[in-house]
C-alpha atoms as a PDB file:
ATOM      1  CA  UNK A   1     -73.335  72.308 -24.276  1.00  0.00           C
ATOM      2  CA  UNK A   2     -74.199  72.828 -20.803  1.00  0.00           C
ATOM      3  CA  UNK A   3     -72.209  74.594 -18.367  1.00  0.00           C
ATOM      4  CA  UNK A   4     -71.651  73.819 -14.838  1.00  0.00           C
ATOM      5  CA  UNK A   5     -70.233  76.188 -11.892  1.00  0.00           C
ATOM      6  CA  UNK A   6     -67.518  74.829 -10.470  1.00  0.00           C
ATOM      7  CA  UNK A   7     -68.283  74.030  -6.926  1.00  0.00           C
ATOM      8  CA  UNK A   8     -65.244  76.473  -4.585  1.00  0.00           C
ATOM      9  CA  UNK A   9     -64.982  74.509  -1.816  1.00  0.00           C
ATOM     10  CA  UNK A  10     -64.034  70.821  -4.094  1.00  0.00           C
ATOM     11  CA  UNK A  11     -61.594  72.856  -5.617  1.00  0.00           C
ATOM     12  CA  UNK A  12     -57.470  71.769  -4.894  1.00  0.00           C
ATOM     13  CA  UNK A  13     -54.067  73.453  -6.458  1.00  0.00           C
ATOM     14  CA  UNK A  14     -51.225  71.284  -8.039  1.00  0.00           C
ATOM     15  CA  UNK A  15     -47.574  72.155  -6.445  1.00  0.00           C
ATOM     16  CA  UNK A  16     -45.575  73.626  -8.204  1.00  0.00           C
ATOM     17  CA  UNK A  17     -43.047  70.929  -9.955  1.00  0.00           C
ATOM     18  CA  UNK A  18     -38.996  71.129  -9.345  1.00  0.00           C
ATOM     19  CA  UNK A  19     -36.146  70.256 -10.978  1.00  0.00           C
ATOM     20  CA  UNK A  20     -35.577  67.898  -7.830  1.00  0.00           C
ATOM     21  CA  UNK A  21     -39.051  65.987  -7.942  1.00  0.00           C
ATOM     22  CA  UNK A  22     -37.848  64.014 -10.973  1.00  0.00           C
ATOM     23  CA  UNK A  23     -34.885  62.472  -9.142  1.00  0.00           C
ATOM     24  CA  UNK A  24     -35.523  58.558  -9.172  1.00  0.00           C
ATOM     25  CA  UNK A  25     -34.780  56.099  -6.116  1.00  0.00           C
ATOM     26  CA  UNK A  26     -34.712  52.184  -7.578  1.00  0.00           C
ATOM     27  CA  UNK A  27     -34.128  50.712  -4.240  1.00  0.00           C
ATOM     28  CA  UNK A  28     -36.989  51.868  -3.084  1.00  0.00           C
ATOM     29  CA  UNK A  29     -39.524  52.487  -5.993  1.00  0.00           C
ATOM     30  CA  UNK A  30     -41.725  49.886  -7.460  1.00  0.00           C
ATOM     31  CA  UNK A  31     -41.488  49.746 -11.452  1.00  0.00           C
ATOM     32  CA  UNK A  32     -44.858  50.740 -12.506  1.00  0.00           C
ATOM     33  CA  UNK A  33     -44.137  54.101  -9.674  1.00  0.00           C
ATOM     34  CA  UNK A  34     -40.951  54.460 -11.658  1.00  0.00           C
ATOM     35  CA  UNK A  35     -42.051  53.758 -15.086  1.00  0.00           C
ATOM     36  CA  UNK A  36     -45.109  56.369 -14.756  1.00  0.00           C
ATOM     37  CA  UNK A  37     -43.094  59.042 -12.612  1.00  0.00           C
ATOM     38  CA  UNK A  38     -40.859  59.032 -16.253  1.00  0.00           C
ATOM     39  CA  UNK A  39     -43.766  59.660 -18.390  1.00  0.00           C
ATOM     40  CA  UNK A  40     -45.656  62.386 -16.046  1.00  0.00           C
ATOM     41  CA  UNK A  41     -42.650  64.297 -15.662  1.00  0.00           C
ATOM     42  CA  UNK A  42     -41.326  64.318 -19.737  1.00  0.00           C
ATOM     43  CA  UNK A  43     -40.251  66.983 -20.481  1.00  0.00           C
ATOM     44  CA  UNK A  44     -40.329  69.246 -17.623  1.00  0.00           C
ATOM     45  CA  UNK A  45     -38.856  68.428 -15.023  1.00  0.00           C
ATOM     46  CA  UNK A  46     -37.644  65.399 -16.210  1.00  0.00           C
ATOM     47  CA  UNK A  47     -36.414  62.080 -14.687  1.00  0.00           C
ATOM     48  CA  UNK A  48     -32.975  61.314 -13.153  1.00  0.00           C
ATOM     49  CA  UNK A  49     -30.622  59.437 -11.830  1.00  0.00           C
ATOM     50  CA  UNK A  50     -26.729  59.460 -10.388  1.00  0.00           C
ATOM     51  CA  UNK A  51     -24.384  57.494 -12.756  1.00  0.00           C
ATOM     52  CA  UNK A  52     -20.992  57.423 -11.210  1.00  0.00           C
ATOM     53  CA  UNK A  53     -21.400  60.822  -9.387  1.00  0.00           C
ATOM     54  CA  UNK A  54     -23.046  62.112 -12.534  1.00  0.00           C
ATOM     55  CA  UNK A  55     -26.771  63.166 -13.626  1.00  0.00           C
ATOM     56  CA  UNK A  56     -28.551  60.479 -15.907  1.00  0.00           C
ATOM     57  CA  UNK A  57     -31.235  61.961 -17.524  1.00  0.00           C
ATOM     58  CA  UNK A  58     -33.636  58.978 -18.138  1.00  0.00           C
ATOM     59  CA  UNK A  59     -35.619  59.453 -21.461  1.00  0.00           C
ATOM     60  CA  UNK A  60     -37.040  55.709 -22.058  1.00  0.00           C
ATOM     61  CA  UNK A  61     -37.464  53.054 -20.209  1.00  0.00           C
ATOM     62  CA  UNK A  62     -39.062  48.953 -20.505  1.00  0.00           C
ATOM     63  CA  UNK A  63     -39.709  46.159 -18.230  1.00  0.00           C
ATOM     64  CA  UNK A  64     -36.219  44.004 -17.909  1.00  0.00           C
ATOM     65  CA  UNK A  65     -36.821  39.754 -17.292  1.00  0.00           C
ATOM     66  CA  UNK A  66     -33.360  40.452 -15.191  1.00  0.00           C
ATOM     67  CA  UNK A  67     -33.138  39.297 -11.630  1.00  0.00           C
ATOM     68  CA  UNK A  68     -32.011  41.831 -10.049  1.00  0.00           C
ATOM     69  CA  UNK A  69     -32.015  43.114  -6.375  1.00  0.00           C
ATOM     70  CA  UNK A  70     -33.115  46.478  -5.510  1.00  0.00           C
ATOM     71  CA  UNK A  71     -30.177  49.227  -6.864  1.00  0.00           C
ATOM     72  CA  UNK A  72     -28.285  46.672  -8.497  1.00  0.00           C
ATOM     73  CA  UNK A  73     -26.871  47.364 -12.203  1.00  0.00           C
ATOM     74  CA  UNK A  74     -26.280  44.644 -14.670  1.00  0.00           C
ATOM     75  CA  UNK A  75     -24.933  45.558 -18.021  1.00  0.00           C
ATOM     76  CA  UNK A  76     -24.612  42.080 -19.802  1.00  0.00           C
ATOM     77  CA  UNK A  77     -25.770  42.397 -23.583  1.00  0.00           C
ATOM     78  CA  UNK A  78     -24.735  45.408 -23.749  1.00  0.00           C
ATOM     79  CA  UNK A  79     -27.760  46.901 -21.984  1.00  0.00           C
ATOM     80  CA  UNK A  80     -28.074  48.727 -18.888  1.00  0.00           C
ATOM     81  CA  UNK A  81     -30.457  46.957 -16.271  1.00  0.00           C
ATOM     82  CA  UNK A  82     -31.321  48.372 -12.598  1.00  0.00           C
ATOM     83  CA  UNK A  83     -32.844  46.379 -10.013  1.00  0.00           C
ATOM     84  CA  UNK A  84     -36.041  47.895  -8.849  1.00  0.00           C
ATOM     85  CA  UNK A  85     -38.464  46.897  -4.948  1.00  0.00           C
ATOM     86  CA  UNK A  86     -40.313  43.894  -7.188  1.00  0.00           C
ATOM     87  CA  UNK A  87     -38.903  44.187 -10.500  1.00  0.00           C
ATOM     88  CA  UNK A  88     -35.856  45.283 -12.839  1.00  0.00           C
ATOM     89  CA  UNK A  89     -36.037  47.819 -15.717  1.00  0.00           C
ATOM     90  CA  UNK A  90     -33.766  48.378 -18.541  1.00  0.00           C
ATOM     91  CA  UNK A  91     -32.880  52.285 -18.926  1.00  0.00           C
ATOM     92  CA  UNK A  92     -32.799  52.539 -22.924  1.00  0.00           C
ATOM     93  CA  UNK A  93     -32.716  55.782 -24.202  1.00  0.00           C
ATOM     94  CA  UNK A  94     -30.842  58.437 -21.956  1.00  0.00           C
ATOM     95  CA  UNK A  95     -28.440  61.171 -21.639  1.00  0.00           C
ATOM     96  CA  UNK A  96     -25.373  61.874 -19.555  1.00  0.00           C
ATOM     97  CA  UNK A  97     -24.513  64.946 -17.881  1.00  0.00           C
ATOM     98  CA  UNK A  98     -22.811  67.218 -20.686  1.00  0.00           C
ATOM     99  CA  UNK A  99     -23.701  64.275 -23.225  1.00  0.00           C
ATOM    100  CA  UNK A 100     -26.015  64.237 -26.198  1.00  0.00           C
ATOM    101  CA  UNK A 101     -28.975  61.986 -25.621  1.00  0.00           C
ATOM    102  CA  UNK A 102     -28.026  58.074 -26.815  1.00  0.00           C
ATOM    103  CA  UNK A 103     -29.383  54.302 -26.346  1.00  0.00           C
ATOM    104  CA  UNK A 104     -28.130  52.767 -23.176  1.00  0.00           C
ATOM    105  CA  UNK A 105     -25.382  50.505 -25.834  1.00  0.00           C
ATOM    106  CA  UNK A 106     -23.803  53.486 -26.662  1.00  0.00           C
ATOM    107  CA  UNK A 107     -23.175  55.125 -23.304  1.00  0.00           C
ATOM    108  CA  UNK A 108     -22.050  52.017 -21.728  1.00  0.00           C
ATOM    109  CA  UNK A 109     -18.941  51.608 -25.483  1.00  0.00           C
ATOM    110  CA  UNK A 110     -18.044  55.172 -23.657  1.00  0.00           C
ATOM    111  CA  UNK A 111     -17.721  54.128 -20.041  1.00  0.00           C
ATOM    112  CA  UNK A 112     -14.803  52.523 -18.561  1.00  0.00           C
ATOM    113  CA  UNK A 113     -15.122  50.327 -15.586  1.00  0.00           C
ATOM    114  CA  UNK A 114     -18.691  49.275 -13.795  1.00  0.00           C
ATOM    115  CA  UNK A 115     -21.380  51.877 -13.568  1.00  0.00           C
ATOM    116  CA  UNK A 116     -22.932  52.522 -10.522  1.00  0.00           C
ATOM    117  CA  UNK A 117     -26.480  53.903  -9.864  1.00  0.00           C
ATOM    118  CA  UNK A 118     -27.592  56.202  -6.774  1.00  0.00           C
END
């Protein structure tokens, strides 16, 4: 092995991360932004959303063939799809404010009435 000096002036720092950088904006977020902002930021901080006034931890997502517009949220099949800029995703594995962690079937048996998503 060989060693190399690092050269001081190339050098740049990372921010630090915050609990706020992992909130997630589908109206205006293209799905391969979204879908690699979820696994960069897993574990810490996270990824989230608003579900009805409530944090959404998102834990797994997958490409959705749902034609959706941006910020709109289809539940048909029992699965949770969100309209992304040029594409939907489906939000499968996630966890509910004060909630254990579940597949998007089971939180949506819980829910009453139509979710919404900010």
């Amino acid at each position: 092995l060989s060693f190399e000096k690092q050269d001081e002036q190339m050098v740049s720092f990372a921010p630090t991360l915050k609990r706020e950088d992992g909130k997630i904006d589908f109206k205006s977020s293209k799905v391969t932004d979204i879908k690699n902002k979820v696994r960069a930021l897993h574990p810490w901080p996270g990824t989230f959303c608003l579900l009805n006034d409530k944090r959404l931890k998102l834990y797994e997502i997958t490409d959705s063939v749902q034609d959706l517009s941006p910020g709109e949220v289809d539940i048909s099949l029992n699965q949770l799809h969100i309209g992304c800029k040029d594409g939907s995703l489906r939000l499968k594995y996630l966890q509910l404010e004060g909630k254990k962690p579940c597949l998007d079937s089971e939180l949506l048996n819980g829910l009453k009435g139509k979710p919404t998503i900010n």
